[in-house]
Protein backbone atom coordinates (compact mmCIF):
# COMPACT_ATOMS: atom_id res chain seq x y z
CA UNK A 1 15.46 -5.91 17.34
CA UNK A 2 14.08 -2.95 15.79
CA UNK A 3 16.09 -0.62 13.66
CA UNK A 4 14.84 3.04 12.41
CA UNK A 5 14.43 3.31 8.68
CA UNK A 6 15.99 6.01 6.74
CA UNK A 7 14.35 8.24 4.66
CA UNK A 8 14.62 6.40 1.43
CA UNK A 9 13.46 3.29 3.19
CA UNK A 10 10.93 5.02 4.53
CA UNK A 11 9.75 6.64 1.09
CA UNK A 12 9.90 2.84 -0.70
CA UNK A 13 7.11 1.36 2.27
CA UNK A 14 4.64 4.51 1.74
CA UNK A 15 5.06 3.99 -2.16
CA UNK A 16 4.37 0.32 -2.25
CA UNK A 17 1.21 1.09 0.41
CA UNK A 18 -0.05 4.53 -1.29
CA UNK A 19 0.08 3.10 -4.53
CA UNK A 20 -1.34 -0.10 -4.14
CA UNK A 21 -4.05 2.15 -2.55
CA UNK A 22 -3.76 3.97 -6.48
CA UNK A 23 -4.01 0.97 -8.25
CA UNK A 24 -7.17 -0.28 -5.92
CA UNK A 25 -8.65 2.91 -6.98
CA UNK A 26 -7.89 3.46 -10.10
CA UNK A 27 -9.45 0.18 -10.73
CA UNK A 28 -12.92 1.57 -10.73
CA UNK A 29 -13.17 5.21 -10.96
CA UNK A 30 -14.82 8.33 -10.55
CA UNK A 31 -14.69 11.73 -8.44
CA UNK A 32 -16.88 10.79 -5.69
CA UNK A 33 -15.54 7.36 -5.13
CA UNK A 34 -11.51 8.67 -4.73
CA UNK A 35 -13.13 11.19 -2.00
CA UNK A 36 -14.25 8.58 -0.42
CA UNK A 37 -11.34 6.17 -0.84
CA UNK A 38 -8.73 8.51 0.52
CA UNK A 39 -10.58 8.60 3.90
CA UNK A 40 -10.69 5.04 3.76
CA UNK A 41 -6.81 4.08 2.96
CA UNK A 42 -5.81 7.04 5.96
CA UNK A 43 -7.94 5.24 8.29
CA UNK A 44 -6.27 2.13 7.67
CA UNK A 45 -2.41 3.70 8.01
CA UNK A 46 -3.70 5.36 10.74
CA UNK A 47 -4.98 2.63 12.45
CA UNK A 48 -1.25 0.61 12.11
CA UNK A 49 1.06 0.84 14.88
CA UNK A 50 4.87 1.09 15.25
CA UNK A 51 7.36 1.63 12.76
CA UNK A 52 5.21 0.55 9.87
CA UNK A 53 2.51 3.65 11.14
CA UNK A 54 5.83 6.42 11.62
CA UNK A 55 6.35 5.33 7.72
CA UNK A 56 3.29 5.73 6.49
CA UNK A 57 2.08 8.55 8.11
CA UNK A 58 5.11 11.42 8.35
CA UNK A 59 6.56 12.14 4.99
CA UNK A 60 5.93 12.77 1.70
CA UNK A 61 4.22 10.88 -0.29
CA UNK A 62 5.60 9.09 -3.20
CA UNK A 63 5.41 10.23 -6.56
CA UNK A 64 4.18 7.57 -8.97
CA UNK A 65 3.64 7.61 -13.01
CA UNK A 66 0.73 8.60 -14.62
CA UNK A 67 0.60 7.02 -18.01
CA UNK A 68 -1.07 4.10 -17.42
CA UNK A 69 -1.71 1.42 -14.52
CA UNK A 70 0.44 -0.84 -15.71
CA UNK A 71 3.16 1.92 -15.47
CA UNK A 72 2.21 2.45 -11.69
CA UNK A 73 2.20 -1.51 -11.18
CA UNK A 74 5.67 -1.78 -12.42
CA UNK A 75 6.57 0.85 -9.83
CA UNK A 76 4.25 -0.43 -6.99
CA UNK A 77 4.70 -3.84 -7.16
CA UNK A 78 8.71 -3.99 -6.47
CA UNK A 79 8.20 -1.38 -4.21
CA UNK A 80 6.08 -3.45 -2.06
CA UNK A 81 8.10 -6.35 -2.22
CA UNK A 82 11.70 -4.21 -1.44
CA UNK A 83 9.53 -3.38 1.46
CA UNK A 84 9.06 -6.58 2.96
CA UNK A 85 13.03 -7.22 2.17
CA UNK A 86 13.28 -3.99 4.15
CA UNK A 87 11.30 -4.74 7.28
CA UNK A 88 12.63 -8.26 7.42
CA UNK A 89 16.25 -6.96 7.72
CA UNK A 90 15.53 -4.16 9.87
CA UNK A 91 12.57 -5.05 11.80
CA UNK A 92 11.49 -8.19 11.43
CA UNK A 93 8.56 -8.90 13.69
CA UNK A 94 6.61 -5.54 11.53
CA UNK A 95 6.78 -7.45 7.99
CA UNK A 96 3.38 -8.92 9.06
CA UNK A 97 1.60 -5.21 9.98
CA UNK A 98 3.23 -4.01 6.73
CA UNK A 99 1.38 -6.89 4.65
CA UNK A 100 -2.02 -6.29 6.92
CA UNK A 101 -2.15 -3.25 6.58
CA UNK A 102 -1.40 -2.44 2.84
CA UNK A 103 -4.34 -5.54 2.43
CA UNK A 104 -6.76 -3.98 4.85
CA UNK A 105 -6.17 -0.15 2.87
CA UNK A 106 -7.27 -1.59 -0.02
CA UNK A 107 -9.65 -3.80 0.95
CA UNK A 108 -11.21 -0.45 2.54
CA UNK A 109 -10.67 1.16 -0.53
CA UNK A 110 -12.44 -1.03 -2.86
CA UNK A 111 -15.74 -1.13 -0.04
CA UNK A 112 -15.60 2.24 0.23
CA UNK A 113 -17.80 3.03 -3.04
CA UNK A 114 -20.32 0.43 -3.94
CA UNK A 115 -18.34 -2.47 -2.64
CA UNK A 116 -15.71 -4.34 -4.30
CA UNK A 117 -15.81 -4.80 -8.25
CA UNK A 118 -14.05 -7.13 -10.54
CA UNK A 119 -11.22 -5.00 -11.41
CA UNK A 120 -10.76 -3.77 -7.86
CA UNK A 121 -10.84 -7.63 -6.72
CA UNK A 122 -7.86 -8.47 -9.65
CA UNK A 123 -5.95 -5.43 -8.49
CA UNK A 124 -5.81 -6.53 -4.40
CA UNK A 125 -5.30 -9.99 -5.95
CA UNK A 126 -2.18 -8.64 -7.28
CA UNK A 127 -1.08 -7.02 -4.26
CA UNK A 128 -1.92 -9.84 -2.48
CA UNK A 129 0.64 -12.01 -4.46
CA UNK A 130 3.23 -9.23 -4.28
CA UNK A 131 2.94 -9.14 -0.51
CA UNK A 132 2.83 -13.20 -0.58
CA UNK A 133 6.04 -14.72 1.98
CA UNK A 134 8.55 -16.32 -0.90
CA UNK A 135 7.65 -20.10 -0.87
């Protein structure tokens, strides 16, 4: 059964997806590339469907740090994982569009500029393991 999210719940899913989205492209840099990497992530949240696409797509979006990537990870990271805790609670059958969808935005994000690099590969590996179902 589905529940609605509040707004803080709301607010945690779009910073663990629009930040793992930062750290993809962070990973490899440059003005041209984060043009084109935008396009790429909001095709991918708007491609998602149900509650996981009303999060993602109406809202703020999340303020993250700017030291240093490591300061955004230790945001991003937790914030992807309360959001599986979230969805599993309150809707359980969208935990798996929540993980598909964060992986396919920055899996877009890293082909979007000369294909994927090393550091953009470590960074969705990353994600990948935050996303991972708890053994």
């Amino acid at each position: 059964m589905e529940q609605r999210l509040t707004d803080e719940e709301r607010l945690t899913l779009r910073t663990g997806a629009f930040g793992a989205v930062f750290l993809v492209s962070n990973a490899d840099p440059g003005v041209l590339a984060m043009v084109k990497e935008s396009f790429a992530a909001s095709a991918a949240f708007a491609a998602s469907a149900g509650l996981v696409k009303e999060a993602l797509t109406a809202g703020p979006l999340p303020e993250l740090p700017t030291d240093s990537a490591s300061e955004v990870e230790s945001v991003v990271v937790p914030a992807l994982e309360r959001s599986l805790r979230i969805l599993a609670e309150r809707s359980p059958g969208e935990v798996a569009a929540y993980r598909a969808v964060v992986l396919d935005a920055a899996d877009r994000v890293a082909q979007a500029h000369r294909g994927v690099v090393p550091a953009e590969a470590a960074v969705i590996d990353r994600i990948r393991t935050a996303l991972a179902e708890p053994a």
